[in-house]
N, C-alpha and C. Protein backbone atom coordinates (compact mmCIF):
# COMPACT_ATOMS: atom_id res chain seq x y z
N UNK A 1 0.82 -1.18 0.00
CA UNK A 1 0.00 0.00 0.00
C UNK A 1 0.87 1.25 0.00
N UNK A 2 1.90 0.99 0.68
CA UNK A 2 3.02 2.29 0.66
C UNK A 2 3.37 2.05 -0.92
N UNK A 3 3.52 1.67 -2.06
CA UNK A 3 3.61 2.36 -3.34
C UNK A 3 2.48 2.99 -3.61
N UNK A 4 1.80 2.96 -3.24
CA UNK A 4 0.15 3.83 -3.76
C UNK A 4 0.39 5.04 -2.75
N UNK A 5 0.39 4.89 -1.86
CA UNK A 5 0.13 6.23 -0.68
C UNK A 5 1.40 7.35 -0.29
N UNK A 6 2.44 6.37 -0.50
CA UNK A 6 3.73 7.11 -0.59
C UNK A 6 4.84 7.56 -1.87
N UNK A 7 4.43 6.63 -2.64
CA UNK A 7 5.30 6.92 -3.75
C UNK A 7 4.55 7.29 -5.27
N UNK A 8 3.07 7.28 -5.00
CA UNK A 8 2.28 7.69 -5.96
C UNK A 8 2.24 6.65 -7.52
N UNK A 9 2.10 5.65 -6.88
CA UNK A 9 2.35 4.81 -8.34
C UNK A 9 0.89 4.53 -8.07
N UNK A 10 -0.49 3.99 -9.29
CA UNK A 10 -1.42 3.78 -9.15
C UNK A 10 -1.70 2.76 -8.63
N UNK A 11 -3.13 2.31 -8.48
CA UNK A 11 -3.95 1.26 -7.67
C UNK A 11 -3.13 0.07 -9.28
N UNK A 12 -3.17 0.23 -10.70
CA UNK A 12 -2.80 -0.95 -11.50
C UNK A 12 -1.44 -0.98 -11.17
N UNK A 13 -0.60 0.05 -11.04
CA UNK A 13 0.65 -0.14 -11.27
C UNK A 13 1.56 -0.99 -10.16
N UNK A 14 0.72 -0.97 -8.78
CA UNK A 14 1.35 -1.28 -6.84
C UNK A 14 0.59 -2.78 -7.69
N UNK A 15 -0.45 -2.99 -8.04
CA UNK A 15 -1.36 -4.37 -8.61
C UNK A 15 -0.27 -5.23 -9.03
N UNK A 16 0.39 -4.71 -10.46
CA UNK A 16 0.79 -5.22 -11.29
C UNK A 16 2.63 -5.47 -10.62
N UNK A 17 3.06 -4.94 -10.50
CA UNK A 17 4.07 -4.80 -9.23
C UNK A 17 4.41 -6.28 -8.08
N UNK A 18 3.19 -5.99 -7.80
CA UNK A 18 2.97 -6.61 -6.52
C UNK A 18 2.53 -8.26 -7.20
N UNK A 19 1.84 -8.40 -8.08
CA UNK A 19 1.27 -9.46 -8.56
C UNK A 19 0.14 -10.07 -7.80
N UNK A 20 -0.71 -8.60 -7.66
CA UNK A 20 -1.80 -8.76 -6.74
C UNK A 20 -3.04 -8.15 -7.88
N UNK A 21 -4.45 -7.87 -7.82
CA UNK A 21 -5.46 -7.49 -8.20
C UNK A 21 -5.37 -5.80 -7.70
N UNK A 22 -5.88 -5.02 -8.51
CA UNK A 22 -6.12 -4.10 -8.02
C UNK A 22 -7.16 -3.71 -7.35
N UNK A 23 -7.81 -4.56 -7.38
CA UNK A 23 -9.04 -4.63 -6.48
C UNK A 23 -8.72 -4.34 -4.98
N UNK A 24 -7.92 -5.26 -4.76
CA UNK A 24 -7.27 -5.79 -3.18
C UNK A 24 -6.65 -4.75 -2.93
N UNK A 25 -5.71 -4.43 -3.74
CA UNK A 25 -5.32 -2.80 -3.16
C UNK A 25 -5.95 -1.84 -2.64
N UNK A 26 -7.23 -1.66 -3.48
CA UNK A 26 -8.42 -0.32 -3.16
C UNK A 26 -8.95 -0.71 -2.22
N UNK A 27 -9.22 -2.15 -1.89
CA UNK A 27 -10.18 -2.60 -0.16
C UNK A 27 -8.80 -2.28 1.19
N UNK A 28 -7.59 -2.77 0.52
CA UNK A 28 -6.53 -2.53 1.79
C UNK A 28 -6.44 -1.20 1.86
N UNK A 29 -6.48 0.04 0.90
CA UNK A 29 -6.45 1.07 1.43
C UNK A 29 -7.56 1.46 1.89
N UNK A 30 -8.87 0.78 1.37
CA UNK A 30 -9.89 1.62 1.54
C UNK A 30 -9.76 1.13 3.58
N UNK A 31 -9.51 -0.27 4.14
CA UNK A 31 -9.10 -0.61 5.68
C UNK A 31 -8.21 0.29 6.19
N UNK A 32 -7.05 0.59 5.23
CA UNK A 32 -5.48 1.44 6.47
C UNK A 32 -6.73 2.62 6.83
N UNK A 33 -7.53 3.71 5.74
CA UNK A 33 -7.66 4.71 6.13
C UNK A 33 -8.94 4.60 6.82
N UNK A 34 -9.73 3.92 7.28
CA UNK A 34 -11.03 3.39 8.27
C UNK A 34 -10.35 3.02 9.64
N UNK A 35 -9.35 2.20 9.64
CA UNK A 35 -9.08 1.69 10.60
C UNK A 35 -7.49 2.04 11.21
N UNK A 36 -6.98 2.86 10.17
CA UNK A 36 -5.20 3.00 10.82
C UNK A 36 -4.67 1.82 10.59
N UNK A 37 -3.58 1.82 11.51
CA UNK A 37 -2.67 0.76 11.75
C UNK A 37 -3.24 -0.82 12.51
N UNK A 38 -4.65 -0.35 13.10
CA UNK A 38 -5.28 -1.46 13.72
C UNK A 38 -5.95 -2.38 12.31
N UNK A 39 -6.17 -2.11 11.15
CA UNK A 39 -6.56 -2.68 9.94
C UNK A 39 -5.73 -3.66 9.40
N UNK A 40 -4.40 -4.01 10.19
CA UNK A 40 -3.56 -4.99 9.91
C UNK A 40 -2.52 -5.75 11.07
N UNK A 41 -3.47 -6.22 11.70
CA UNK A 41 -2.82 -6.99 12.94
C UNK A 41 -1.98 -7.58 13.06
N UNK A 42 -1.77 -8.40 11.73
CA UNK A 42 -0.51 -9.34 11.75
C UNK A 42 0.56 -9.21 11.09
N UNK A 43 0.34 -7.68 10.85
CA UNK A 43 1.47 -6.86 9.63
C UNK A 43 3.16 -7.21 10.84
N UNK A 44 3.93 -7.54 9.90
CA UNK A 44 5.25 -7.33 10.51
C UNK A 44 5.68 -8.48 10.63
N UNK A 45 4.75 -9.71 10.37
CA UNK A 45 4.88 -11.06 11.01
C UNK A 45 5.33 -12.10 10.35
N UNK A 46 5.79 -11.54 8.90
CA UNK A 46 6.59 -12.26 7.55
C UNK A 46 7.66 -12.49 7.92
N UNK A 47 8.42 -14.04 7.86
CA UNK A 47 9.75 -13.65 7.82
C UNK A 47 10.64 -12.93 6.17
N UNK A 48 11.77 -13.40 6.44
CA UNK A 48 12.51 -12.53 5.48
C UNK A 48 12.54 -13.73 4.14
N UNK A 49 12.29 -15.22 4.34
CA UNK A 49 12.19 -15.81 3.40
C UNK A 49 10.99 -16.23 2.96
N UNK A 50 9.98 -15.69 3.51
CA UNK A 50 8.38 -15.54 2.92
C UNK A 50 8.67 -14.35 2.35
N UNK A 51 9.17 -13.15 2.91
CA UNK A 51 8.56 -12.02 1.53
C UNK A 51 9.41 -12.31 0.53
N UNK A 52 10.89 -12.59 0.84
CA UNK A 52 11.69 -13.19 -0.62
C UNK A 52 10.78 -13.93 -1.75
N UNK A 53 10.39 -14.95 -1.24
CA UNK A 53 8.91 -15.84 -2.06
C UNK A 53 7.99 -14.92 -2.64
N UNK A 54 7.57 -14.48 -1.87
CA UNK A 54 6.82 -13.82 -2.37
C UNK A 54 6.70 -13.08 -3.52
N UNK A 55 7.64 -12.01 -3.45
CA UNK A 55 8.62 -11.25 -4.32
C UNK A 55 8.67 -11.62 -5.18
N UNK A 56 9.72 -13.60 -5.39
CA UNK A 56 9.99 -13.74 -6.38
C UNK A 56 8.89 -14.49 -7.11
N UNK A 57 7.93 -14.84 -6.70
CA UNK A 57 6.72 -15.45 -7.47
C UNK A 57 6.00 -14.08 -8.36
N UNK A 58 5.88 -12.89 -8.02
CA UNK A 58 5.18 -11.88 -8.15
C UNK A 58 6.33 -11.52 -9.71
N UNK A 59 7.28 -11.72 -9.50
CA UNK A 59 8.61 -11.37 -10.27
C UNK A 59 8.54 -12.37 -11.68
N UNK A 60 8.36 -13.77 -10.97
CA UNK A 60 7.92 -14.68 -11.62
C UNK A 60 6.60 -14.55 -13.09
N UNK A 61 5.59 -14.38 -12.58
CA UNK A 61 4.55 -13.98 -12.79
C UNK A 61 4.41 -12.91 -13.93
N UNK A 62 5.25 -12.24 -13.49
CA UNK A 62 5.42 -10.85 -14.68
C UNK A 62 6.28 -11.40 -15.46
N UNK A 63 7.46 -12.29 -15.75
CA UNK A 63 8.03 -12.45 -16.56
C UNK A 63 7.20 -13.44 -17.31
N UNK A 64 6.75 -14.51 -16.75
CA UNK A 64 5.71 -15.21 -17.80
C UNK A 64 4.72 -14.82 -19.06
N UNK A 65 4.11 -13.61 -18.05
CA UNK A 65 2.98 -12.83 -19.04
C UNK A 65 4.12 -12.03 -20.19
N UNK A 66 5.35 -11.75 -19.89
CA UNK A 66 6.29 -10.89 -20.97
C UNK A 66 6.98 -11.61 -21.59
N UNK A 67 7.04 -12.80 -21.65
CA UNK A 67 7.55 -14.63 -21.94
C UNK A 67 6.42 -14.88 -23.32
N UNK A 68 5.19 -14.87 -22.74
CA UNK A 68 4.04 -15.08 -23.67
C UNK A 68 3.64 -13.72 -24.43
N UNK A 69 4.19 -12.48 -24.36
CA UNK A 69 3.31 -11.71 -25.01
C UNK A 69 4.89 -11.68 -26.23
N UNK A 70 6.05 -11.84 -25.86
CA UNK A 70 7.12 -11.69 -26.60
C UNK A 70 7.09 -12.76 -27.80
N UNK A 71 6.48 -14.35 -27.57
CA UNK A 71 6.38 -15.30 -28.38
C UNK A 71 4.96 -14.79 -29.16
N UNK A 72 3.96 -14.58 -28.53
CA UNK A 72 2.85 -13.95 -29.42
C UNK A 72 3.46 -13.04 -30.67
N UNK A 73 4.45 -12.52 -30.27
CA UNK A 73 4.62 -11.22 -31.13
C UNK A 73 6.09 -11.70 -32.48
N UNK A 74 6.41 -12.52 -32.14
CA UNK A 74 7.45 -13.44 -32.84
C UNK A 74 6.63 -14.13 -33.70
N UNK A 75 5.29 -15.13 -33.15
CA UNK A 75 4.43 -15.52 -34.06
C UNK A 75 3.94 -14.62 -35.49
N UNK A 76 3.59 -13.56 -34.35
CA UNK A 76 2.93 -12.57 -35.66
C UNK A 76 3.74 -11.95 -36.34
N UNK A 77 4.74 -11.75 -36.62
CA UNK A 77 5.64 -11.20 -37.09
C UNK A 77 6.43 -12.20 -38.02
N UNK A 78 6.55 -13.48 -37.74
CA UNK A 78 6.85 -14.41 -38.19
C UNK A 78 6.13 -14.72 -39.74
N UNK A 79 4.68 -14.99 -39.65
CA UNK A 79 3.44 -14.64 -40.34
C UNK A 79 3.98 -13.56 -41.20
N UNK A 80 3.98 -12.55 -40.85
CA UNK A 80 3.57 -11.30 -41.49
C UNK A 80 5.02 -11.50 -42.49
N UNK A 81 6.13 -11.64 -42.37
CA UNK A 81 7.41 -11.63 -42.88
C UNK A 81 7.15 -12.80 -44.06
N UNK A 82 6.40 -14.26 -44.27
CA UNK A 82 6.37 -14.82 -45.51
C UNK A 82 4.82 -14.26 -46.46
């Protein structure tokens, strides 16, 4: 939520980033600012090789979709060249 609230990147961009919905973003902010810091009880409670995971699945994730849109575009281009 701190890329949306602090660093001004949008609700798609913290989404896409994060390898989350942007949906989920707009309900977690729409909780921090209803409820503060009490809107996340178990915040802090990751270790350092869960958010690594995390991270790298999210990291993961984006390279796949840029994996498949790069072969899409080799296809078509492929095509278009005979």
């Amino acid at each position: 939520m701190q890329l949306v609230t602090e660093k001004g990147f949008s609700y798609a961009e913290a989404a896409r980033q994060l390898g989350l919905r942007d949906t989920q973003i707009r309900t977690w902010k729409k909780q921090f600012d209803a409820e503060g810091a009490k809107a996340f009880p178990g915040r802090g409670n990751r270790s350092v090789i869960d958010e690594e995971l995390h991270r790298l699945r999210a990291e993961n994730k984006r390279l796949l979709q840029e994996r498949d849109l790069l072969k899409k575009a080799a296809a078509f281009f492929a095509r278009e060249s005979t």
